[in-house]
N, C-alpha and C. Protein backbone atom coordinates (compact mmCIF):
# COMPACT_ATOMS: atom_id res chain seq x y z
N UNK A 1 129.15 -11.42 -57.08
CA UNK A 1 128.17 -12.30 -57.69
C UNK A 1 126.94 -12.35 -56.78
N UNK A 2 125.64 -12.10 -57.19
CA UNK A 2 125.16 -12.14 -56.59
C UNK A 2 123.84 -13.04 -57.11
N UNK A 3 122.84 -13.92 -56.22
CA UNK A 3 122.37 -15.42 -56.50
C UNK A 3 120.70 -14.66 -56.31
N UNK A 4 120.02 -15.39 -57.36
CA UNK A 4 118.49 -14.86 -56.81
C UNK A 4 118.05 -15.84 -55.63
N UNK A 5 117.58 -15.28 -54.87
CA UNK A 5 117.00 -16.14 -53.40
C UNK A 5 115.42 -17.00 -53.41
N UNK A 6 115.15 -16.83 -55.04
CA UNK A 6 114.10 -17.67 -55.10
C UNK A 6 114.34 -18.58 -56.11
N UNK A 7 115.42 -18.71 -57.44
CA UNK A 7 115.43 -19.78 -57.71
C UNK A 7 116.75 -20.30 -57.32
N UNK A 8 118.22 -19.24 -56.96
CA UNK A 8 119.14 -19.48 -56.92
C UNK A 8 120.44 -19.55 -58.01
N UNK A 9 119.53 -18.96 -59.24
CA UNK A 9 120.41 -18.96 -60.44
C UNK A 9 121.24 -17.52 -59.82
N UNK A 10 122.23 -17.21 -60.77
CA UNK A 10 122.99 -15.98 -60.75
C UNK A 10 122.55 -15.00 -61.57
N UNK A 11 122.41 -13.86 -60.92
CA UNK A 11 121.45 -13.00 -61.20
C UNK A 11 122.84 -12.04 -62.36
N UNK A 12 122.38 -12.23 -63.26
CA UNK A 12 123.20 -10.88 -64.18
C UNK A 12 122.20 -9.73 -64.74
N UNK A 13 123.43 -8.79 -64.38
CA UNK A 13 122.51 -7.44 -64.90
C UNK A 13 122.04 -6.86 -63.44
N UNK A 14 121.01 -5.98 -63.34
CA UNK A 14 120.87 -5.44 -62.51
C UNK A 14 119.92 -6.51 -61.55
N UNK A 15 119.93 -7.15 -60.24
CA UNK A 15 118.83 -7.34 -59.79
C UNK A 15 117.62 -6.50 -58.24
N UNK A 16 116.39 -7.58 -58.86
CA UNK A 16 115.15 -6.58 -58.18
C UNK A 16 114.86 -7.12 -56.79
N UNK A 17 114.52 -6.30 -55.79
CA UNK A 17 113.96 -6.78 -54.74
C UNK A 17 113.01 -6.37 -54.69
N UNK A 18 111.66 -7.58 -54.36
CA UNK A 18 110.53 -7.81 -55.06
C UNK A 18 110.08 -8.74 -53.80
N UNK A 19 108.61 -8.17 -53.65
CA UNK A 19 107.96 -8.71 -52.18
C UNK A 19 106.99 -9.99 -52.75
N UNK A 20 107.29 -11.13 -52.17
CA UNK A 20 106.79 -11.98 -52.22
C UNK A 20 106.25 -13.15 -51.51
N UNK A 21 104.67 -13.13 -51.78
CA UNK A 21 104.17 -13.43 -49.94
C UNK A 21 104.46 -11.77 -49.16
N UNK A 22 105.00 -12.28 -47.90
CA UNK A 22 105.44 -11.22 -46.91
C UNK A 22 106.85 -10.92 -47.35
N UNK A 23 107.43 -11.69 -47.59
CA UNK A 23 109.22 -11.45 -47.72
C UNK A 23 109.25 -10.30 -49.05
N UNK A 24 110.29 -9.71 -48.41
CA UNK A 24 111.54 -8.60 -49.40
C UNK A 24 112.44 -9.44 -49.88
N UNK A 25 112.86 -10.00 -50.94
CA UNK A 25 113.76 -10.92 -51.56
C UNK A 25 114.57 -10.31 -52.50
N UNK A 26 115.86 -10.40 -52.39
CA UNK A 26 116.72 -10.09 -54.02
C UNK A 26 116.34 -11.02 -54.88
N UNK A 27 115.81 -10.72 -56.09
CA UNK A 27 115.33 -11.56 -56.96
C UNK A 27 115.73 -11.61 -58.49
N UNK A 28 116.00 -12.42 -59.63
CA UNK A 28 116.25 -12.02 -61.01
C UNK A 28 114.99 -11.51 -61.96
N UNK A 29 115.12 -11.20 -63.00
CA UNK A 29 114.13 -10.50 -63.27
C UNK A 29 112.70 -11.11 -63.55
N UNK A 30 113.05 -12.67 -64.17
CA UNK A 30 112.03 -14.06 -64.27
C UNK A 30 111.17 -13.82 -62.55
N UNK A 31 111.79 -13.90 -61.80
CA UNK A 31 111.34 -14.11 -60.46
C UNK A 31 110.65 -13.20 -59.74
N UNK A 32 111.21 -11.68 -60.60
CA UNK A 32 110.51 -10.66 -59.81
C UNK A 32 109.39 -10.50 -60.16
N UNK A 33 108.83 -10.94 -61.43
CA UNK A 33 107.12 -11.10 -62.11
C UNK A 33 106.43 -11.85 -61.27
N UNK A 34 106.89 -12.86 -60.24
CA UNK A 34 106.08 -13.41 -59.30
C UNK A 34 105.69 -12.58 -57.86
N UNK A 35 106.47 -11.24 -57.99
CA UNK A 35 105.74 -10.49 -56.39
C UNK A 35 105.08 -9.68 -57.05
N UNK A 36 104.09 -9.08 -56.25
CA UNK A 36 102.99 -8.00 -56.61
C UNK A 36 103.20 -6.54 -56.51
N UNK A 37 104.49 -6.44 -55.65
CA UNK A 37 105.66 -5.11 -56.06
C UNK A 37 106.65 -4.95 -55.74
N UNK A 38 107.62 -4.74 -56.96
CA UNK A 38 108.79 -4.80 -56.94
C UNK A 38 109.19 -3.67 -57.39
N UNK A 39 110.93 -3.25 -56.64
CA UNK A 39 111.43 -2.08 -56.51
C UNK A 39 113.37 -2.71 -57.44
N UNK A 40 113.66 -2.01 -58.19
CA UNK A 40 114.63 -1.82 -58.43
C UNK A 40 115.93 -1.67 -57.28
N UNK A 41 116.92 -2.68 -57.08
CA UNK A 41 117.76 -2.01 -56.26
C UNK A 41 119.03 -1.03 -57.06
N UNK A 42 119.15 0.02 -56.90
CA UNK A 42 120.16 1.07 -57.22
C UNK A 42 121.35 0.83 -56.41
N UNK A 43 122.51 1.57 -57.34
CA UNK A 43 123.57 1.72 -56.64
C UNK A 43 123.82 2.72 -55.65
N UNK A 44 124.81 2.81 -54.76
CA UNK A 44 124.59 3.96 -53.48
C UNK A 44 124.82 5.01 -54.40
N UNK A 45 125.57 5.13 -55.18
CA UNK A 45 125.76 6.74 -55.63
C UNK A 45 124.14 7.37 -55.66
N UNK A 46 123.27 6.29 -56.64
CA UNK A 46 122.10 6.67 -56.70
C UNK A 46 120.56 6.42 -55.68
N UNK A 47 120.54 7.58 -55.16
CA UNK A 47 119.56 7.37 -53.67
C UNK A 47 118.13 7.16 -53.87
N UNK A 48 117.91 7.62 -55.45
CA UNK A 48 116.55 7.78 -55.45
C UNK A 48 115.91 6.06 -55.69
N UNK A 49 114.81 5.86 -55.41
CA UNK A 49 114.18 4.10 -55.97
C UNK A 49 113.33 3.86 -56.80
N UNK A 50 113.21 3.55 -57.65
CA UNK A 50 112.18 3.38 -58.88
C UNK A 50 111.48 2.38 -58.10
N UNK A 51 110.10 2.98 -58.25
CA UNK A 51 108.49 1.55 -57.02
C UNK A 51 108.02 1.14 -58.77
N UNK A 52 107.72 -0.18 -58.49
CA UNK A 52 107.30 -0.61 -59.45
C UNK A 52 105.99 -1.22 -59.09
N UNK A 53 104.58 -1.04 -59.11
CA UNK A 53 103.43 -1.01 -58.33
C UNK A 53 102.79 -1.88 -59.13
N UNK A 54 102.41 -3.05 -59.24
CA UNK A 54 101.58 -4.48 -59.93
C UNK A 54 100.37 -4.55 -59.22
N UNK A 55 99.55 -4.11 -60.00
CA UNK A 55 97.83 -4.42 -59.69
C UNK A 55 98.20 -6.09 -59.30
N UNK A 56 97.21 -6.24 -58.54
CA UNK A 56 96.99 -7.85 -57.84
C UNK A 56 96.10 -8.24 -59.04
N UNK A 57 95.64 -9.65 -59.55
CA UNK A 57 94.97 -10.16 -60.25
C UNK A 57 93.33 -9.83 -59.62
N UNK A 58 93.01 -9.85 -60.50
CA UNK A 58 91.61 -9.44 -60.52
C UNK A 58 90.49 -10.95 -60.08
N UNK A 59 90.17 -11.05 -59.20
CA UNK A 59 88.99 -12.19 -59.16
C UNK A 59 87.58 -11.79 -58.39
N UNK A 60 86.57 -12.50 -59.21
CA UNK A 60 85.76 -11.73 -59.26
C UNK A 60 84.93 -12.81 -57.96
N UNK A 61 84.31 -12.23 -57.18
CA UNK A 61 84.00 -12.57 -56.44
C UNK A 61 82.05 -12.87 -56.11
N UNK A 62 81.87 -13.69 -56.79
CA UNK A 62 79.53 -13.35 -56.31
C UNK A 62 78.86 -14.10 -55.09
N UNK A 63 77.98 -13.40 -54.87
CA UNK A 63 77.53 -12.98 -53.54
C UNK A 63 76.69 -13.88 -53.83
N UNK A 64 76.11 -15.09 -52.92
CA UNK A 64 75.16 -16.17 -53.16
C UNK A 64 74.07 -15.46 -53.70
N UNK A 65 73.01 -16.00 -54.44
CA UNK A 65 71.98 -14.83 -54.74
C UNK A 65 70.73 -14.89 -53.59
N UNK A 66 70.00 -13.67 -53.62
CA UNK A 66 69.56 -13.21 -52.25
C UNK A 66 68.11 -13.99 -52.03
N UNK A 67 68.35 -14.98 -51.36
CA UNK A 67 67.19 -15.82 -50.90
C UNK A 67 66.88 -14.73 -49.70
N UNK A 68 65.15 -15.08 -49.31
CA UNK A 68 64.86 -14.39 -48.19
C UNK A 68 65.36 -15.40 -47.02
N UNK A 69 65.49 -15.25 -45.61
CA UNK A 69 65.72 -16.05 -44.91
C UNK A 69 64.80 -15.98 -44.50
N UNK A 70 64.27 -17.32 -43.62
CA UNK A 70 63.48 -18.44 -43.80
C UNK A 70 63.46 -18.67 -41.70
N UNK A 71 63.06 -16.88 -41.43
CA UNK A 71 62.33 -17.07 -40.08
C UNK A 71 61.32 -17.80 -40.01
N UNK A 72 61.08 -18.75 -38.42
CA UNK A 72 60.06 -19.12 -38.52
C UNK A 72 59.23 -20.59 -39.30
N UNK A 73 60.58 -20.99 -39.62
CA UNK A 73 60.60 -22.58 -40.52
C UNK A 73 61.44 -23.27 -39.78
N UNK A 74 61.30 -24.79 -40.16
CA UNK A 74 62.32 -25.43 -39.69
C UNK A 74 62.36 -26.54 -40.48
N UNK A 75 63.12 -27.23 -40.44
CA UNK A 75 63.92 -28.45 -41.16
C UNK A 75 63.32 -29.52 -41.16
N UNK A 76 62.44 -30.09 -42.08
CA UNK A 76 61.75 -31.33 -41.57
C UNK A 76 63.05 -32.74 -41.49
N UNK A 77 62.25 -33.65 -40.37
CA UNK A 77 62.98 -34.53 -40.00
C UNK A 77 63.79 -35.77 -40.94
N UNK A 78 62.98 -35.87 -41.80
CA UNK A 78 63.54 -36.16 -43.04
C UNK A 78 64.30 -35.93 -44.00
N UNK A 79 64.72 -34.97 -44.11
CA UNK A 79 65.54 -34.08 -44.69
C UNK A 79 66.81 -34.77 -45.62
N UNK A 80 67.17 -36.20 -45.15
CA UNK A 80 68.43 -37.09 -45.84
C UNK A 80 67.77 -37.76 -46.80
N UNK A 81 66.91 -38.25 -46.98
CA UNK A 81 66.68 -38.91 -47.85
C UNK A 81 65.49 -38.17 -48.88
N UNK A 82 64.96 -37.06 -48.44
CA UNK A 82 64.24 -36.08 -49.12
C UNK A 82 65.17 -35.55 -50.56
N UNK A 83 66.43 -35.33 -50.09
CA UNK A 83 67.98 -34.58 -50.65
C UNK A 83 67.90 -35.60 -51.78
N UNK A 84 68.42 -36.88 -51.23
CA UNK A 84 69.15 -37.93 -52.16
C UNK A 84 68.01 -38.42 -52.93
N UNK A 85 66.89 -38.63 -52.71
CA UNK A 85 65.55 -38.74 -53.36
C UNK A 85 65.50 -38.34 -54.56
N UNK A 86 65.48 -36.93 -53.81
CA UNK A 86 65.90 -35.67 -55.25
C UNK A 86 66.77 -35.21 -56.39
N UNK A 87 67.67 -35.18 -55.67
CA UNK A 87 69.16 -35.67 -56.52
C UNK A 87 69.21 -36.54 -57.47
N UNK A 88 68.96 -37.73 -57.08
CA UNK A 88 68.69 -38.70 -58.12
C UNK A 88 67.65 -38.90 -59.06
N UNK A 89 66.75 -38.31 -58.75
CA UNK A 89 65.85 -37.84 -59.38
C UNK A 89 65.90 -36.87 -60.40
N UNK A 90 66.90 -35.95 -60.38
CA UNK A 90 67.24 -34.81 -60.97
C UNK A 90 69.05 -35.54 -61.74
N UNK A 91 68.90 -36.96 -61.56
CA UNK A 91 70.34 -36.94 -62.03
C UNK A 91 71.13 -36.61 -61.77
N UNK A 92 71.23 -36.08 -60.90
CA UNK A 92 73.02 -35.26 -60.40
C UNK A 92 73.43 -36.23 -59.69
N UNK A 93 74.87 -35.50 -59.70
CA UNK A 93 75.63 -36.43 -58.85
C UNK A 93 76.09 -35.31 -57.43
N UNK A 94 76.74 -35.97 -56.77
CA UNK A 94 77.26 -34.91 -56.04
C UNK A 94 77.78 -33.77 -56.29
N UNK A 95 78.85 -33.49 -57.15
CA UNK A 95 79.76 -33.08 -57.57
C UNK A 95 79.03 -31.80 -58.45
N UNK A 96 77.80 -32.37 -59.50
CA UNK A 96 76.83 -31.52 -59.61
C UNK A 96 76.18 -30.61 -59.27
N UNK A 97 75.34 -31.53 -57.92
CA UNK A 97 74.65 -30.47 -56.97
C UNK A 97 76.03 -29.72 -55.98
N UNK A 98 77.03 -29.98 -55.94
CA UNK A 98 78.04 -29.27 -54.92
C UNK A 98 77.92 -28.09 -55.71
N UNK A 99 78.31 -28.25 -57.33
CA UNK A 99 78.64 -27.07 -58.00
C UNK A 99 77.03 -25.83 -58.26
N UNK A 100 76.21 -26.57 -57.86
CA UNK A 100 75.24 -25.55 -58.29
C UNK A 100 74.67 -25.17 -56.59
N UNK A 101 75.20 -25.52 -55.75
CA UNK A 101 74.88 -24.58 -54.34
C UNK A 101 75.99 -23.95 -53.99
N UNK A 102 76.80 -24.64 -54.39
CA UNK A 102 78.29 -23.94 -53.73
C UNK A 102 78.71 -24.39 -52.45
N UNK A 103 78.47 -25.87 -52.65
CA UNK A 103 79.04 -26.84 -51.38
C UNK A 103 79.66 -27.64 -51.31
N UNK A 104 80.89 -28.20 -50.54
CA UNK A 104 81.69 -29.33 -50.78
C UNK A 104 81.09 -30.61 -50.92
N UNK A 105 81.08 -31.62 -51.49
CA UNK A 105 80.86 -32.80 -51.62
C UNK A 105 80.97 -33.45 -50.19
N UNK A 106 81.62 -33.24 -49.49
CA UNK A 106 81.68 -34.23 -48.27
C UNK A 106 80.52 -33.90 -47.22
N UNK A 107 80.24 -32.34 -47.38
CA UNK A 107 79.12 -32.05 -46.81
C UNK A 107 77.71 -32.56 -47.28
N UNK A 108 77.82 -32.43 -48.45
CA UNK A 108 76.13 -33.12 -49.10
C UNK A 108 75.98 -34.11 -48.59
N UNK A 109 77.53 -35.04 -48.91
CA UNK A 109 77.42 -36.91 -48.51
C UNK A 109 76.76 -36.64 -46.94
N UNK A 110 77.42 -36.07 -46.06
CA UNK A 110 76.99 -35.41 -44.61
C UNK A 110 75.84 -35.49 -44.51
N UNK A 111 74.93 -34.62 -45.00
CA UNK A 111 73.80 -34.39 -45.08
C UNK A 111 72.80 -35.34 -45.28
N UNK A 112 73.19 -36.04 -46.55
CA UNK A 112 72.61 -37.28 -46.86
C UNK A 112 72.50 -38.26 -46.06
N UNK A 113 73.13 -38.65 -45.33
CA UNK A 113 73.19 -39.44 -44.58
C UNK A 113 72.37 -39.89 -43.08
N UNK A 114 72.30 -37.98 -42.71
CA UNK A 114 72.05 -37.61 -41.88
C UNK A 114 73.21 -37.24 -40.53
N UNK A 115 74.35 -37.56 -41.06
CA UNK A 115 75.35 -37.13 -39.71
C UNK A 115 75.27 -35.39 -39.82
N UNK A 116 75.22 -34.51 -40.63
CA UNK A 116 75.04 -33.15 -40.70
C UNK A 116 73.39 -32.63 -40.49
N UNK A 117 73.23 -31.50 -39.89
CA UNK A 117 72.22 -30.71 -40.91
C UNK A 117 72.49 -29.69 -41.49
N UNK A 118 71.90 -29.50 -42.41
CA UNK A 118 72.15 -28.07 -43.39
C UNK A 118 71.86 -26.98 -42.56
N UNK A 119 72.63 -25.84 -42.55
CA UNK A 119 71.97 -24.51 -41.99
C UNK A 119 70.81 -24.17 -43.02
N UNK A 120 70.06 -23.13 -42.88
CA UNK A 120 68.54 -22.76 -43.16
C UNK A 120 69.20 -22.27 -44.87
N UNK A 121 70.29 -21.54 -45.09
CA UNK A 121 70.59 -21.04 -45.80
C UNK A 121 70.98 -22.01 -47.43
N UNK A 122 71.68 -23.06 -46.39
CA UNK A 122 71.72 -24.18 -47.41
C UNK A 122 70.39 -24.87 -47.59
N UNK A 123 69.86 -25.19 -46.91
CA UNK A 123 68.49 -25.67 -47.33
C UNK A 123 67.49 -24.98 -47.96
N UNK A 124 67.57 -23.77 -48.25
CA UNK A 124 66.91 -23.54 -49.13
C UNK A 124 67.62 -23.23 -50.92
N UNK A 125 68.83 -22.97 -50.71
CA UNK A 125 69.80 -23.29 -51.93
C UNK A 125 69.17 -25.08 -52.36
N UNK A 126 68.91 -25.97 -51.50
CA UNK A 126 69.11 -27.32 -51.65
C UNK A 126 67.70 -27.10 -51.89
N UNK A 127 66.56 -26.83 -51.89
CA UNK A 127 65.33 -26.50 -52.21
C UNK A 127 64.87 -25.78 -53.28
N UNK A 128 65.70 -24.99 -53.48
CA UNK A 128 65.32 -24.28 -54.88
C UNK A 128 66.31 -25.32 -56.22
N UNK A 129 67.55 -25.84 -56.19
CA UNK A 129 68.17 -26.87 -57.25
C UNK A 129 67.26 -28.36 -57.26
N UNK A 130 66.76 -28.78 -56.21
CA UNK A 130 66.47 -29.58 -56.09
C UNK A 130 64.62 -29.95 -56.02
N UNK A 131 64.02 -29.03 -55.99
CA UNK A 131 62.06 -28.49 -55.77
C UNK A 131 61.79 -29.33 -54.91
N UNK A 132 62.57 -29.44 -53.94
CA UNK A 132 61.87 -30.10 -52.44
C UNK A 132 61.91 -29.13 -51.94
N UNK A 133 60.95 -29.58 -50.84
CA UNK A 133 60.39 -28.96 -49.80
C UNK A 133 61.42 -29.74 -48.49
N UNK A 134 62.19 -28.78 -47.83
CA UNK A 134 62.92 -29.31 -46.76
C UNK A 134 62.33 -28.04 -45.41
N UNK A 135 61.96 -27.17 -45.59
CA UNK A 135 62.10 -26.13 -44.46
C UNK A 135 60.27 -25.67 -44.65
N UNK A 136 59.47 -26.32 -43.41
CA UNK A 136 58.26 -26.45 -43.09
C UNK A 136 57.59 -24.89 -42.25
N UNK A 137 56.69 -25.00 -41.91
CA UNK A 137 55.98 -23.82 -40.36
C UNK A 137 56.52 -25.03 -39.56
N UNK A 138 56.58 -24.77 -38.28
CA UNK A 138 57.07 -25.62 -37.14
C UNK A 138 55.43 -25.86 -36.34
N UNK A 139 55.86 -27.43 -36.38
CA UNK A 139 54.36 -27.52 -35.75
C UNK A 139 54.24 -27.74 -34.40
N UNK A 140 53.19 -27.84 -33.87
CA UNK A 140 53.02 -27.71 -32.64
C UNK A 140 53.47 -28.30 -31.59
N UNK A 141 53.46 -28.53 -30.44
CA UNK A 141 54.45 -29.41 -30.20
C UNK A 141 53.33 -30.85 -29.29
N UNK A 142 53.60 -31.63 -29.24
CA UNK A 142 52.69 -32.81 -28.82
C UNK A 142 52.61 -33.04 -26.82
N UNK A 143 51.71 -33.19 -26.86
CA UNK A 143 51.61 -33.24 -25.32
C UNK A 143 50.75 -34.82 -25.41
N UNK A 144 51.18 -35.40 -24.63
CA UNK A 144 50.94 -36.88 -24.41
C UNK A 144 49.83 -37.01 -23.50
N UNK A 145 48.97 -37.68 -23.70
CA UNK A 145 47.40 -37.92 -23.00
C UNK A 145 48.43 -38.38 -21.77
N UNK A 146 49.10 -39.17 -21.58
CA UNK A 146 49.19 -39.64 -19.88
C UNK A 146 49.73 -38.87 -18.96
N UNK A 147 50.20 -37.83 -19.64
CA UNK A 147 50.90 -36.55 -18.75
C UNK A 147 49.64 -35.83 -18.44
N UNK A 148 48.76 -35.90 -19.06
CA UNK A 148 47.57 -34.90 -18.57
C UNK A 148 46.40 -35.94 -17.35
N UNK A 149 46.62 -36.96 -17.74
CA UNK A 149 46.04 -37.58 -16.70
C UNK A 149 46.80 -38.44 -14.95
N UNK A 150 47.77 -37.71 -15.29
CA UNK A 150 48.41 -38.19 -14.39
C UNK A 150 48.40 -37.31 -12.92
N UNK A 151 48.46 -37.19 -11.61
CA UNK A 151 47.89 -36.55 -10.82
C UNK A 151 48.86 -35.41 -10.42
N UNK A 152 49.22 -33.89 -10.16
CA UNK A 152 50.52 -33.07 -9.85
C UNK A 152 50.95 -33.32 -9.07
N UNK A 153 52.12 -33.49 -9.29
CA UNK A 153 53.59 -33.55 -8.31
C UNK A 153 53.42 -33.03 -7.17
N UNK A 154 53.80 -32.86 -5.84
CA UNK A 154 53.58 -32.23 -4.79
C UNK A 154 54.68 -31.06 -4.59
N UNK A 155 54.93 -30.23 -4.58
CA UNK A 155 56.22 -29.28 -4.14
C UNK A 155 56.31 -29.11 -2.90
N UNK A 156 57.15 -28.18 -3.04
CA UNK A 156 57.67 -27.73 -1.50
C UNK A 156 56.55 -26.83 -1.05
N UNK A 157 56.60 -25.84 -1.54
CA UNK A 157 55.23 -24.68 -1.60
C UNK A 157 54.05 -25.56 -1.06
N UNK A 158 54.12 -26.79 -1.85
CA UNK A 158 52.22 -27.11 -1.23
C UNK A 158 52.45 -27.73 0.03
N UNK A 159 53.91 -28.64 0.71
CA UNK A 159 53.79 -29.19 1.64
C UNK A 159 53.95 -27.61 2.48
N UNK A 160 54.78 -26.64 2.49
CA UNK A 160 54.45 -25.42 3.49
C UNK A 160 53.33 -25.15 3.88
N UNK A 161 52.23 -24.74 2.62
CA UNK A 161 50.70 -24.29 3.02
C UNK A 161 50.04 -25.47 3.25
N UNK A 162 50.58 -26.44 3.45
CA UNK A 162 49.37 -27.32 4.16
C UNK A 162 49.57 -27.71 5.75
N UNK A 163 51.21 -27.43 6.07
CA UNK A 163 51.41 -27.08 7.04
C UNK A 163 51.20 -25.66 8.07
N UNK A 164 51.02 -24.99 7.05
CA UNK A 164 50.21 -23.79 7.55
C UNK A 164 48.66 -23.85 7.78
N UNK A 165 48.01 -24.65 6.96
CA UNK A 165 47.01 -24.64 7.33
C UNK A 165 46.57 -25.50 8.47
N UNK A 166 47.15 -26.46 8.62
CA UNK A 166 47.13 -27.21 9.64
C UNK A 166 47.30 -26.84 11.25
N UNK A 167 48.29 -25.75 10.94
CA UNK A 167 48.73 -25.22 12.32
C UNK A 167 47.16 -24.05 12.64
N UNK A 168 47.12 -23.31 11.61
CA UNK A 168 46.12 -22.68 12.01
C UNK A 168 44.78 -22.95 12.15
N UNK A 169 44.67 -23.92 11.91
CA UNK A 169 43.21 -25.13 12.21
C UNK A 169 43.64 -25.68 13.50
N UNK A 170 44.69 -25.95 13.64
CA UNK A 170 45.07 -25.92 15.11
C UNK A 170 44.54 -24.90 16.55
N UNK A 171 45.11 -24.22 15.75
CA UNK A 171 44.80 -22.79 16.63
C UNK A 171 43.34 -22.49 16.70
N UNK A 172 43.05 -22.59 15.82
CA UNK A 172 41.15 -22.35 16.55
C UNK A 172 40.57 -23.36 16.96
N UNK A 173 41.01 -24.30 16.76
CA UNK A 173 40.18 -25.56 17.91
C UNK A 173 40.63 -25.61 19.20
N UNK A 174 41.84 -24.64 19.41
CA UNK A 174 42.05 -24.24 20.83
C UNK A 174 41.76 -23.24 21.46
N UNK A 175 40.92 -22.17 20.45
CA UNK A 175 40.62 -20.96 21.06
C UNK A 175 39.34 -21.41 21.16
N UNK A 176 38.51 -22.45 20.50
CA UNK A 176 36.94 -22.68 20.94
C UNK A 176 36.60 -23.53 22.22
């Protein structure tokens, strides 16, 4: 008597060992439609093995569509409430906009909030569903009037050459 090892019924008739997952399993014939190939086990008289070869299911797989990337931009600082602004504006809900970028919900909430930022890639997915503007030219960067009026630091370098100069102002008021 022999038992199938995946549901455990008693296998009558001939049974298949049939790979499922990683495992080689003796299986009944209900059970062997669940591996992706299964082999007949024969009796010893008979050596030869019938392969029974099951195409894998077919899923179709699409490639985000081809935004240019977005050297040379950056993320304005606003960016959480720019999103949710929009969103609501556009009516969606999360679950909405998740399905039309191809992002989990916990990440948008993320985003929104501001505990995340979007990589460049998502932000412009989140820019084109949404017609905000999130990814700017990077502007310049700010230099503060009191840093420019404030007098330079002294280094090491300047206390050396002023000790050099000193010594050698030395030296010729002793050679005159």
């Amino acid at each position: 008597m022999v038992t199938c090892e995946v549901c455990g019924r008693e296998i009558f008739g001939k049974p298949f060992k049939a790979m499922i997952g990683r495992a080689k399993l003796v299986v009944c014939r209900e059970c062997a439609e669940l591996g992706s190939v299964s082999w007949e086990v024969q009796s010893k008289r008979q050596r030869s093995v019938r392969k029974t070869v099951r195409s894998p299911p077919k899923v179709s797989i699409t490639k985000p569509s081809a935004l240019p990337l977005s050297e040379g931009l950056e993320l304005v600082e606003d960016f959480g409430p720019r999103i949710r602004e929009s969103r609501r504006e556009a009516r969606l809900s999360h679950e909405d906009l998740g399905r039309k970028v191809g992002e989990k919900i916990s990440v948008l909430r993320k985003i929104e909030t501001g505990r995340m930022t979007p990589n460049h890639l998502l932000a412009q997915k989140l820019e084109h569903v949404l017609k905000v503007r999130l990814l700017v030219p990077p502007s310049e960067p700010k230099v503060s009037r009191s840093h420019l009026s404030t007098p330079p630091k002294v280094t090491l370098g300047d206390i050396v050459r002023l000790k050099k100069g000193k010594s050698e102002d030395a030296e010729r008021r002793e050679q005159s």
